[in-house]
N, C-alpha and C. Protein backbone atom coordinates (compact mmCIF):
# COMPACT_ATOMS: atom_id res chain seq x y z
N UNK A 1 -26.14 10.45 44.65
CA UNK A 1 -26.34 10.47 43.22
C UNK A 1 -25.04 10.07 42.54
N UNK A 2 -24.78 8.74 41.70
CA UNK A 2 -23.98 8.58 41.13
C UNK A 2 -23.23 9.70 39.97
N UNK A 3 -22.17 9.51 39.91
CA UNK A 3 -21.69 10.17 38.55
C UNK A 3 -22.26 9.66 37.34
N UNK A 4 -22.20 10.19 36.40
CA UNK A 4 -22.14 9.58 34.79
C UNK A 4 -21.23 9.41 34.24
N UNK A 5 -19.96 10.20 34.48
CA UNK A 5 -18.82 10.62 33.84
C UNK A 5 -17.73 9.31 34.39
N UNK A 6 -18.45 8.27 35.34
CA UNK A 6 -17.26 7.57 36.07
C UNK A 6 -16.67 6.38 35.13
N UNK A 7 -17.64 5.89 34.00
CA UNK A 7 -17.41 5.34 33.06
C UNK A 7 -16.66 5.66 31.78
N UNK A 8 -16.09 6.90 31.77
CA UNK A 8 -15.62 7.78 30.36
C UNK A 8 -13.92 7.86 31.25
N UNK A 9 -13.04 7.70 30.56
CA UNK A 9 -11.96 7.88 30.98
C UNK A 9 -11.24 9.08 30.28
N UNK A 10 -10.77 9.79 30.78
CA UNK A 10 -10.01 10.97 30.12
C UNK A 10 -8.62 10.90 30.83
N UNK A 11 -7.90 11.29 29.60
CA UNK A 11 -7.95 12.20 28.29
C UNK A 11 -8.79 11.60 27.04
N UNK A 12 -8.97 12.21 26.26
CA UNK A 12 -10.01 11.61 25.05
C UNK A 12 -9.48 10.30 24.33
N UNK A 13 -7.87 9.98 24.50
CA UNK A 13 -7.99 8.91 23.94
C UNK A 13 -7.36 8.01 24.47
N UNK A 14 -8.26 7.79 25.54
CA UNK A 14 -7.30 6.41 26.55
C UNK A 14 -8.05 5.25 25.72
N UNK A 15 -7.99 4.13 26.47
CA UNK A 15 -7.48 2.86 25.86
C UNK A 15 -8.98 2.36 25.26
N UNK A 16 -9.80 2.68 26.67
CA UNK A 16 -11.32 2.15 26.41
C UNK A 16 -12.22 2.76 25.10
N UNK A 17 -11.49 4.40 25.48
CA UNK A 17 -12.44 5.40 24.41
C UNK A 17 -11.71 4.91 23.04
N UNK A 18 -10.71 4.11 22.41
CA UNK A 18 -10.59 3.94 21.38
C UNK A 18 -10.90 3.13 21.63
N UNK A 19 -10.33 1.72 22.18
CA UNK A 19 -11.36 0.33 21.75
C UNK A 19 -12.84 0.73 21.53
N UNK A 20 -13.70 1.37 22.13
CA UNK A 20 -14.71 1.54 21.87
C UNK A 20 -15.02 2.14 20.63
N UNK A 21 -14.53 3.24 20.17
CA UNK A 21 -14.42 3.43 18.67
C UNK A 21 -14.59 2.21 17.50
N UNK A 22 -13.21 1.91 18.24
CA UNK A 22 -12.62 1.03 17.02
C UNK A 22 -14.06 -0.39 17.13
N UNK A 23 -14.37 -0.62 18.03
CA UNK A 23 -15.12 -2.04 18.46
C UNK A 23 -16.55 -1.76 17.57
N UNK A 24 -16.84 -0.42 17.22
CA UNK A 24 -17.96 0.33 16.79
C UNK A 24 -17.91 0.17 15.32
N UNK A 25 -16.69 0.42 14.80
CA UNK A 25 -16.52 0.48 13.34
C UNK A 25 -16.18 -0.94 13.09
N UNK A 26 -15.62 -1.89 13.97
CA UNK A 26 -15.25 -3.31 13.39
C UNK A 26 -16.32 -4.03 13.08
N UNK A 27 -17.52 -3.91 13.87
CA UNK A 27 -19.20 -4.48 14.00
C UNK A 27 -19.31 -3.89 12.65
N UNK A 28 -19.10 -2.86 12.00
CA UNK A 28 -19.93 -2.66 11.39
C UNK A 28 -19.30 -2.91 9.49
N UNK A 29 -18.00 -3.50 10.18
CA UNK A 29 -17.23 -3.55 8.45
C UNK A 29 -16.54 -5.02 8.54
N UNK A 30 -16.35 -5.52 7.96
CA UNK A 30 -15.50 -6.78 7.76
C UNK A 30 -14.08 -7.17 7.26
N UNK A 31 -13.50 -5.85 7.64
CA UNK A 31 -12.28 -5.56 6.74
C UNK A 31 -11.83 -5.70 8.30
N UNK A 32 -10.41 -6.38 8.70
CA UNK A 32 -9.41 -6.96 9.61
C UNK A 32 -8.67 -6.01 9.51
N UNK A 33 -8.44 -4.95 9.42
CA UNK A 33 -6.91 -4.50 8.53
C UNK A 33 -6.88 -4.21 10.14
N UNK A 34 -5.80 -3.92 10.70
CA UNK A 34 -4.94 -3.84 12.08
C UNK A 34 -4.49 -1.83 12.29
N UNK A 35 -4.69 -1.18 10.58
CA UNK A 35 -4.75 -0.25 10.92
C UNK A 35 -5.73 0.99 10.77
N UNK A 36 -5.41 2.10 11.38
CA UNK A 36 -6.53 3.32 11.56
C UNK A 36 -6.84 3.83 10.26
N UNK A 37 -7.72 3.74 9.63
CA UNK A 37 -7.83 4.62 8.15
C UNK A 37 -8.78 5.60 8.87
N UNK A 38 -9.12 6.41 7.65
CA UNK A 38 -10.28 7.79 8.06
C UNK A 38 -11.28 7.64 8.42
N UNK A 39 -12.17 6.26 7.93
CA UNK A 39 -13.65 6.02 8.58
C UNK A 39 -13.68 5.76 10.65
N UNK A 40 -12.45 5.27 10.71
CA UNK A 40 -11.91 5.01 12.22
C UNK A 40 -11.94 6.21 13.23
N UNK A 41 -10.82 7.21 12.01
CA UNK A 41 -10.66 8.07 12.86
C UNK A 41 -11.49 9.57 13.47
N UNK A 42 -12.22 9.17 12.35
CA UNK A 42 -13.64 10.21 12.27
C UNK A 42 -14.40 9.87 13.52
N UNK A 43 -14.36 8.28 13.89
CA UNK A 43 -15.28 7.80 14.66
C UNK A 43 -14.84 8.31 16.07
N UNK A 44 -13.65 7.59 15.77
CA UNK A 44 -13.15 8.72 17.39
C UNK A 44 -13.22 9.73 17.75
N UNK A 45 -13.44 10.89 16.39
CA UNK A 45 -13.37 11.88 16.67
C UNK A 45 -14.63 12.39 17.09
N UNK A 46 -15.78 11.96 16.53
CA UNK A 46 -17.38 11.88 17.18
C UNK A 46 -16.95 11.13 17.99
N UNK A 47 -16.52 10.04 18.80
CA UNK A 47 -16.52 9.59 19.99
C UNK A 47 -16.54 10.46 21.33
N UNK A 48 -15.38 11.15 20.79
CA UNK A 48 -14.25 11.80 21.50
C UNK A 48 -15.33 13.22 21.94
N UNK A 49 -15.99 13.83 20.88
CA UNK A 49 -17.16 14.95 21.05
C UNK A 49 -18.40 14.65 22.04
N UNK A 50 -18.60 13.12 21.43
CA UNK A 50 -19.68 13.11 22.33
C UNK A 50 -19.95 12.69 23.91
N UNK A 51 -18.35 12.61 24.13
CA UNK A 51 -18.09 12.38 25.60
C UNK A 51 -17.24 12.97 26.36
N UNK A 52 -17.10 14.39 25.79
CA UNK A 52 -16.34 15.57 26.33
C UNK A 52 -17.11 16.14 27.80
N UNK A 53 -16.07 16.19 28.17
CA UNK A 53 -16.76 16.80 29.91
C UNK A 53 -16.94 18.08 29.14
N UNK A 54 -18.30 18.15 29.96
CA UNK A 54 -19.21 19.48 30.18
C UNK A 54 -18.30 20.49 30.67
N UNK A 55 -17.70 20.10 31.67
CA UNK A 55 -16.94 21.17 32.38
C UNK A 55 -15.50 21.78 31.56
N UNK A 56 -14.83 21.02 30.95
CA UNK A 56 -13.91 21.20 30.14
C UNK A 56 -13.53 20.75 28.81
N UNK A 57 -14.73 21.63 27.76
CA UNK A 57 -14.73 21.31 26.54
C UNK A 57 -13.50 21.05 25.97
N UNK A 58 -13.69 20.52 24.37
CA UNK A 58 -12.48 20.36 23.92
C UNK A 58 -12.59 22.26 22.97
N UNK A 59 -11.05 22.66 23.25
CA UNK A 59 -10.70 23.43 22.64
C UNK A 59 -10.63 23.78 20.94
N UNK A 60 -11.23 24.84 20.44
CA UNK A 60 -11.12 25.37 19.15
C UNK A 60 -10.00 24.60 18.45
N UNK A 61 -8.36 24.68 18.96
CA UNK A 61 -7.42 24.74 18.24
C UNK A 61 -7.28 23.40 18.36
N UNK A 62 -7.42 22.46 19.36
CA UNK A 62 -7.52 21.39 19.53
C UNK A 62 -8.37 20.64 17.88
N UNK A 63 -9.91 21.04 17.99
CA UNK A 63 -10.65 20.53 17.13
C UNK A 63 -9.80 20.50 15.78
N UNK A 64 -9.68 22.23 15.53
CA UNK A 64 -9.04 22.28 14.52
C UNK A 64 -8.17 21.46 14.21
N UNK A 65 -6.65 21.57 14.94
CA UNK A 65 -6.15 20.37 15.06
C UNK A 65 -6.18 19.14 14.29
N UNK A 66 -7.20 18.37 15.27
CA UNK A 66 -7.45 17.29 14.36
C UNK A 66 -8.10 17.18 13.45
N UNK A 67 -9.01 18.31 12.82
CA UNK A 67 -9.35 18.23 11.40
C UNK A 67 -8.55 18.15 10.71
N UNK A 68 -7.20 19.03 10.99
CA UNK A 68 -6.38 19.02 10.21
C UNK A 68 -5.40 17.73 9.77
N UNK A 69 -5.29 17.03 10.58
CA UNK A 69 -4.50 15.64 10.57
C UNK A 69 -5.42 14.97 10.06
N UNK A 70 -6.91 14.89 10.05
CA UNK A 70 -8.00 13.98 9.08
C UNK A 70 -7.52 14.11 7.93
N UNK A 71 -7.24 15.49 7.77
CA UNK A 71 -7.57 15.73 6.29
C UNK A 71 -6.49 15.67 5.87
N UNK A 72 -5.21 15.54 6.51
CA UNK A 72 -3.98 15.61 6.01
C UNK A 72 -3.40 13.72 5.94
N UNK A 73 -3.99 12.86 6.67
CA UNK A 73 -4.14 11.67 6.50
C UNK A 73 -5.33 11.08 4.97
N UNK A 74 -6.17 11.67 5.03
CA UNK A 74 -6.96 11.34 3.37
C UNK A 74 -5.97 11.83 2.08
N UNK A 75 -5.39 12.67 2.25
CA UNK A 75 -4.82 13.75 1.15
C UNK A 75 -3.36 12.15 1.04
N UNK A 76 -3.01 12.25 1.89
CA UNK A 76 -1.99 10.83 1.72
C UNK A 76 -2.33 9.38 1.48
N UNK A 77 -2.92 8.98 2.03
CA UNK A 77 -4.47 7.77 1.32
C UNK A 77 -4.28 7.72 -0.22
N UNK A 78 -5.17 9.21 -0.62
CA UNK A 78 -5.33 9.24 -1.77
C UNK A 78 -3.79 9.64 -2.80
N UNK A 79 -2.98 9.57 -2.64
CA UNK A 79 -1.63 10.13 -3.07
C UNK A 79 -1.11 8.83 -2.87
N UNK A 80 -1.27 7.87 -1.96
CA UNK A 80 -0.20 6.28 -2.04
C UNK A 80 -1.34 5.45 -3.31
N UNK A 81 -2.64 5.91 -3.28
CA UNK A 81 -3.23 4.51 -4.20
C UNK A 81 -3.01 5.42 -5.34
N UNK A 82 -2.68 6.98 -6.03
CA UNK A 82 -2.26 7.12 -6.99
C UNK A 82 -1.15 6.90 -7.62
N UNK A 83 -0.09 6.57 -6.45
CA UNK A 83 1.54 6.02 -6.65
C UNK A 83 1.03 4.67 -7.00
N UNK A 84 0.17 4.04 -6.18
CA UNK A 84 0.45 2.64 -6.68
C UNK A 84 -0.39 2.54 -8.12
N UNK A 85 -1.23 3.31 -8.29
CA UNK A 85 -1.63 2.62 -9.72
C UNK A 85 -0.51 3.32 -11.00
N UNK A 86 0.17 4.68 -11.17
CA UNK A 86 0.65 5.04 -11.30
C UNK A 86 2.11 4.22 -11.80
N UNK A 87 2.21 3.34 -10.80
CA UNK A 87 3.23 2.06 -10.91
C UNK A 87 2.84 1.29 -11.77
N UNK A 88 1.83 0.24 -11.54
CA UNK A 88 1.88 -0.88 -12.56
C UNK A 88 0.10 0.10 -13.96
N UNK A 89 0.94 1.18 -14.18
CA UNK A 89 0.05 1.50 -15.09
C UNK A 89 0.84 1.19 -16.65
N UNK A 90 0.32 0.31 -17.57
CA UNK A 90 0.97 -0.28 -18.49
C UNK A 90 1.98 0.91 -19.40
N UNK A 91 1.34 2.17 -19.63
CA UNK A 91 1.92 3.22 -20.41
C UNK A 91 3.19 3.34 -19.84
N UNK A 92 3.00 3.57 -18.37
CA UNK A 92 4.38 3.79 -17.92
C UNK A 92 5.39 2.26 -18.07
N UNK A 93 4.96 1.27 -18.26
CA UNK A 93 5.58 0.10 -18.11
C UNK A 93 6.31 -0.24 -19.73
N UNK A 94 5.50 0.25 -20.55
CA UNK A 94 6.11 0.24 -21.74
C UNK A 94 7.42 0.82 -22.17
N UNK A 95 7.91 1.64 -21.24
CA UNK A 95 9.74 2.21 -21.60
C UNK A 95 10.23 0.63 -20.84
N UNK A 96 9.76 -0.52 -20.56
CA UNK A 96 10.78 -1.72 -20.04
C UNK A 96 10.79 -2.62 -20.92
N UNK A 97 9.72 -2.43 -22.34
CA UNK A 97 9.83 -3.05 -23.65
C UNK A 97 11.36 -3.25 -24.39
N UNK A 98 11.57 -4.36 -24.60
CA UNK A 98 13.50 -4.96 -25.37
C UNK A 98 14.38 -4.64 -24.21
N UNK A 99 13.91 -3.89 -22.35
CA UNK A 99 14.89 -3.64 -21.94
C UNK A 99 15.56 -5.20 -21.22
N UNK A 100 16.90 -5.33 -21.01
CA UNK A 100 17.12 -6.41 -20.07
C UNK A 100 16.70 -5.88 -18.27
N UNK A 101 16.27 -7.04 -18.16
CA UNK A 101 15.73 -6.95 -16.43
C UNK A 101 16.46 -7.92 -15.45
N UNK A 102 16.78 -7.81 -14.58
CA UNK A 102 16.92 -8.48 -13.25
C UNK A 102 15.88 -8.97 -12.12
N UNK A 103 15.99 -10.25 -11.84
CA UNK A 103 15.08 -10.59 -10.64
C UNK A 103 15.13 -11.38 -9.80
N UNK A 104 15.20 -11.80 -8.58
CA UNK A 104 15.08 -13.37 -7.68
C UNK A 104 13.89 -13.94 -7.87
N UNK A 105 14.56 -15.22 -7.61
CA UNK A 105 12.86 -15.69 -7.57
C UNK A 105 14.06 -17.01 -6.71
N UNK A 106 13.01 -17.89 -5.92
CA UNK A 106 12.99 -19.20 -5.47
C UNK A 106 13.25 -20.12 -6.49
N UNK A 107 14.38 -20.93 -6.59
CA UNK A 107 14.20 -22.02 -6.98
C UNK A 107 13.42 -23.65 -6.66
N UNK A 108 13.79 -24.68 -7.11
CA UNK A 108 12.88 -25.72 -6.33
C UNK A 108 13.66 -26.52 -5.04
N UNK A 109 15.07 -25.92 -4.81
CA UNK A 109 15.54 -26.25 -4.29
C UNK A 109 15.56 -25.28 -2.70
N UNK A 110 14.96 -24.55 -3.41
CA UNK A 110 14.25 -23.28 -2.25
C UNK A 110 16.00 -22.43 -2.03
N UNK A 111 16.80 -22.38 -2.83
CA UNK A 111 17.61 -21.08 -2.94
C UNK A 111 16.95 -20.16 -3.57
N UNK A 112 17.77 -18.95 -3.66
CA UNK A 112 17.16 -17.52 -4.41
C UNK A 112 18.11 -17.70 -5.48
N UNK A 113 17.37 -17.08 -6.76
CA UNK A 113 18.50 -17.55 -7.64
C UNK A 113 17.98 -16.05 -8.20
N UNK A 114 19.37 -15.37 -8.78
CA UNK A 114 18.86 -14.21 -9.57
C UNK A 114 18.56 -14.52 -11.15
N UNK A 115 18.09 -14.08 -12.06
CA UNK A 115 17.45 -14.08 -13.19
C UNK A 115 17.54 -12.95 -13.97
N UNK A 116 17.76 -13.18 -15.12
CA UNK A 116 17.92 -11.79 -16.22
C UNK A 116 17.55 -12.31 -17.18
N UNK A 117 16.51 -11.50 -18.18
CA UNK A 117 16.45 -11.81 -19.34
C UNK A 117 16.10 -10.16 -20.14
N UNK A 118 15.48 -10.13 -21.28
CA UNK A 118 14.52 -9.09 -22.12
C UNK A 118 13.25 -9.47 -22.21
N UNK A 119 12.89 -8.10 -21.98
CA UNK A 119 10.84 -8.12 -21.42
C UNK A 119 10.38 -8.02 -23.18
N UNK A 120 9.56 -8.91 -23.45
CA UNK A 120 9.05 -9.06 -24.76
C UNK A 120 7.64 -8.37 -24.25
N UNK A 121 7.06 -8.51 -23.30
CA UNK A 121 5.64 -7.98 -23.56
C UNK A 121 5.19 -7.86 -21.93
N UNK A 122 4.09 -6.67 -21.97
CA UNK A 122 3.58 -6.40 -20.17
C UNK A 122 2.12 -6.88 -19.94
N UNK A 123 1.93 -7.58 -19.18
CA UNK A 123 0.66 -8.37 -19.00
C UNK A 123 -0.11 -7.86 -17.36
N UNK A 124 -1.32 -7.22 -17.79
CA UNK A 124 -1.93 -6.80 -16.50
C UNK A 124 -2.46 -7.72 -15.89
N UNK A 125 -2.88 -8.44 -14.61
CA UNK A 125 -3.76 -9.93 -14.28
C UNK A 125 -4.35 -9.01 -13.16
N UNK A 126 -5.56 -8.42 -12.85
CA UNK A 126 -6.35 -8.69 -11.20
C UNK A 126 -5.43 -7.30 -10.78
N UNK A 127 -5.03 -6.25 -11.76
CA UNK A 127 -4.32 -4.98 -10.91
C UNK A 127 -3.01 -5.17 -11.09
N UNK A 128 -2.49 -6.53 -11.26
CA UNK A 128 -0.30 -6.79 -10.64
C UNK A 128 -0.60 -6.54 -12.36
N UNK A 129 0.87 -5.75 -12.73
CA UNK A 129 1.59 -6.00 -13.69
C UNK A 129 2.99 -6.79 -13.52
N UNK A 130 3.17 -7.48 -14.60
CA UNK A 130 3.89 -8.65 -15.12
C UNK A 130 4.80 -8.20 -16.12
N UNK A 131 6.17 -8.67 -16.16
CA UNK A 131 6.80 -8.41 -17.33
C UNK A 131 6.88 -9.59 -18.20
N UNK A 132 6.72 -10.13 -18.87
CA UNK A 132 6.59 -11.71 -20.08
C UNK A 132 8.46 -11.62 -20.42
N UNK A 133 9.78 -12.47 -20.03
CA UNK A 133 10.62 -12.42 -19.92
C UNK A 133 10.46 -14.01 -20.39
N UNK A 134 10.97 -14.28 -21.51
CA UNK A 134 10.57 -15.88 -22.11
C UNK A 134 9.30 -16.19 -21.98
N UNK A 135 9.24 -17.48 -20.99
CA UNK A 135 8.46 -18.11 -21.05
C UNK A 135 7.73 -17.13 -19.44
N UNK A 136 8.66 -16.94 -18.55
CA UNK A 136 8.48 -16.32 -17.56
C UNK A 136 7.83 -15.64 -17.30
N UNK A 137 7.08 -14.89 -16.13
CA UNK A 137 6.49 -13.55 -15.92
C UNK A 137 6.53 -13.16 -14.98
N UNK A 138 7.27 -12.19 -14.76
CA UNK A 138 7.54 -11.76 -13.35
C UNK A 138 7.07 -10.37 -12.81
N UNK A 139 6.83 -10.46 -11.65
CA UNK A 139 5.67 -9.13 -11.45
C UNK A 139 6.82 -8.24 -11.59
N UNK A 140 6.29 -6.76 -11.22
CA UNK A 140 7.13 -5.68 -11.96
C UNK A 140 7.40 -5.63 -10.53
N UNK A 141 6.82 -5.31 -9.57
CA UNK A 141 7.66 -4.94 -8.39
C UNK A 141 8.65 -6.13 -7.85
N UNK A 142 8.97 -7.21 -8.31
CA UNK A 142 10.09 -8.02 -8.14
C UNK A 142 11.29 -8.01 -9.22
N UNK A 143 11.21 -6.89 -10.00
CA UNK A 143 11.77 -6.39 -10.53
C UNK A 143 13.58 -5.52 -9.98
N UNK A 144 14.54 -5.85 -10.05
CA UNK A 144 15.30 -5.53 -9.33
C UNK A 144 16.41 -4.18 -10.34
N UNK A 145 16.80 -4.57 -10.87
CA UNK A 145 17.12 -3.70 -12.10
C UNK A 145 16.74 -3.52 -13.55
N UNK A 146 17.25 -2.98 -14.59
CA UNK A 146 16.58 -2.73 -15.69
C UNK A 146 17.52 -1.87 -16.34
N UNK A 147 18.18 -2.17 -17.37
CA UNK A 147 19.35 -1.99 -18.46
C UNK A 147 19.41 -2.06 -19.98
N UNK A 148 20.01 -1.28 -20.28
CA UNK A 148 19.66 -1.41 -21.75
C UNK A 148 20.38 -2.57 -22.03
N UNK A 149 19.73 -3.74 -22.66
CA UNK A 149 20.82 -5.10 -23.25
C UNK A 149 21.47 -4.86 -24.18
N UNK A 150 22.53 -5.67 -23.77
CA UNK A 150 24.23 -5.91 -24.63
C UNK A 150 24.05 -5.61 -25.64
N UNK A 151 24.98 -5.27 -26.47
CA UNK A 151 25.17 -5.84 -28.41
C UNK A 151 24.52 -6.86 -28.70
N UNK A 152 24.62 -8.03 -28.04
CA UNK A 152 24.73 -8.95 -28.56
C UNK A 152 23.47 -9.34 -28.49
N UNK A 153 22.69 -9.06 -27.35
CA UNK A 153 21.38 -9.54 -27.02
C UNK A 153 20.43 -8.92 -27.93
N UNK A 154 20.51 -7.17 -28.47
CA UNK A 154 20.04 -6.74 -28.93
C UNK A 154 19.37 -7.16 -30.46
N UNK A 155 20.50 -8.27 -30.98
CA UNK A 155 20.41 -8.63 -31.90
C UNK A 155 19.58 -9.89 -31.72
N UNK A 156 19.10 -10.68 -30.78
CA UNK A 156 17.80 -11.35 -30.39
C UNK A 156 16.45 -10.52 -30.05
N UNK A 157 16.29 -9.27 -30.84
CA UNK A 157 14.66 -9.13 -30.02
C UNK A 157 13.76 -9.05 -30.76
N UNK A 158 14.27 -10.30 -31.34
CA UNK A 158 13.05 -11.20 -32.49
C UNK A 158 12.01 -11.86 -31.46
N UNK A 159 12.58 -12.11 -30.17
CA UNK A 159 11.45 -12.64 -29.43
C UNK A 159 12.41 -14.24 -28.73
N UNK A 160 13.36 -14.41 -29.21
CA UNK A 160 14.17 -15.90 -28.89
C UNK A 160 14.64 -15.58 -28.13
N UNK A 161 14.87 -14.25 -27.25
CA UNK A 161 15.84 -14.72 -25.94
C UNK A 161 15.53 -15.75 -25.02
N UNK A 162 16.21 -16.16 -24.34
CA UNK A 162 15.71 -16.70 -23.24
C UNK A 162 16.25 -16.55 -21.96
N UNK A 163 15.43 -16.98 -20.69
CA UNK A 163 15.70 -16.44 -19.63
C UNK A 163 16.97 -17.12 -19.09
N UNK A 164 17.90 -16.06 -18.46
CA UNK A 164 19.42 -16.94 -17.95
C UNK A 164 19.20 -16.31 -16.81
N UNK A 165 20.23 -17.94 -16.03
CA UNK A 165 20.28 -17.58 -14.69
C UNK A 165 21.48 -17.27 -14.44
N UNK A 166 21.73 -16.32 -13.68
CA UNK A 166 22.77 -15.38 -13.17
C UNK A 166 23.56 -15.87 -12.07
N UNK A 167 24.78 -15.62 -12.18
CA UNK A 167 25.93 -16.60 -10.94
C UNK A 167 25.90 -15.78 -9.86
């Protein structure tokens, strides 16, 4: 009488029992991403249950365990997409109104050239916020510093500054 068990490799998460997971949830979503989010790891974790030797269940503290890292992986999930909206949320972007800013960007000569001007206005497109710096717009996270402008500039924030490039 053959085994059943000769196909299941243990410990619960050798190579096959996650490819198999993972091969389970990729069929069934179209998202590439390369890493484990919670719908993944849930799967393993029913994987992982439903191919526990009979003879040597998985342990209470064990289970627990990894409930606890589920839930302590969602709780962070949800805490990075509140940082990121949090970021380009316009209210908060409005203390960078008349400030002077810093930034690289590529030239056409394909150097990095740094850039400074004063943010006249914040423009949301598709989620990215933008700072309107002249004619310019540069996303906020390419944003490098941020200063209160000179005397002198201050007295342009009629809207005429324009963007200078930095030595």
């Amino acid at each position: 009488m053959a085994s059943s068990y000769s196909a299941v490799n243990w410990p619960y998460y050798s190579s096959e029992n996650v490819q198999r997971a993972t091969k389970q949830s990729t069929s069934s979503t179209t998202d590439s991403s390369s890493t484990l989010g919670k719908d993944e790891f849930l799967k393993i974790l029913i994987t992982q249950l439903q191919n526990q030797d009979p003879m040597q269940p998985m342990e209470d503290k064990e289970f627990i365990s990894q409930m606890a890292q589920f839930s302590a992986l969602e709780q962070t999930m949800n805490m990075a997409n509140q940082i990121a909206a949090l970021r380009n949320a316009p209210g908060m972007l409005a203390n960078t109104l008349g400030m002077n800013v810093t930034w690289s960007e590529t030239d056409s000569t394909g150097k990095t050239v740094e850039r400074s001007g004063v943010v006249d206005s914040i423009v949301t497109r598709s989620g990215t916020a933008y700072a309107k710096v002249g004619a310019a717009e540069v996303k906020i996270e390419d944003i490098t510093s941020i200063s209160y402008p000179a005397a002198e500039e201050a007295g342009e924030a009629d809207g005429s500054a324009e963007v200078s490039a930095g030595e």
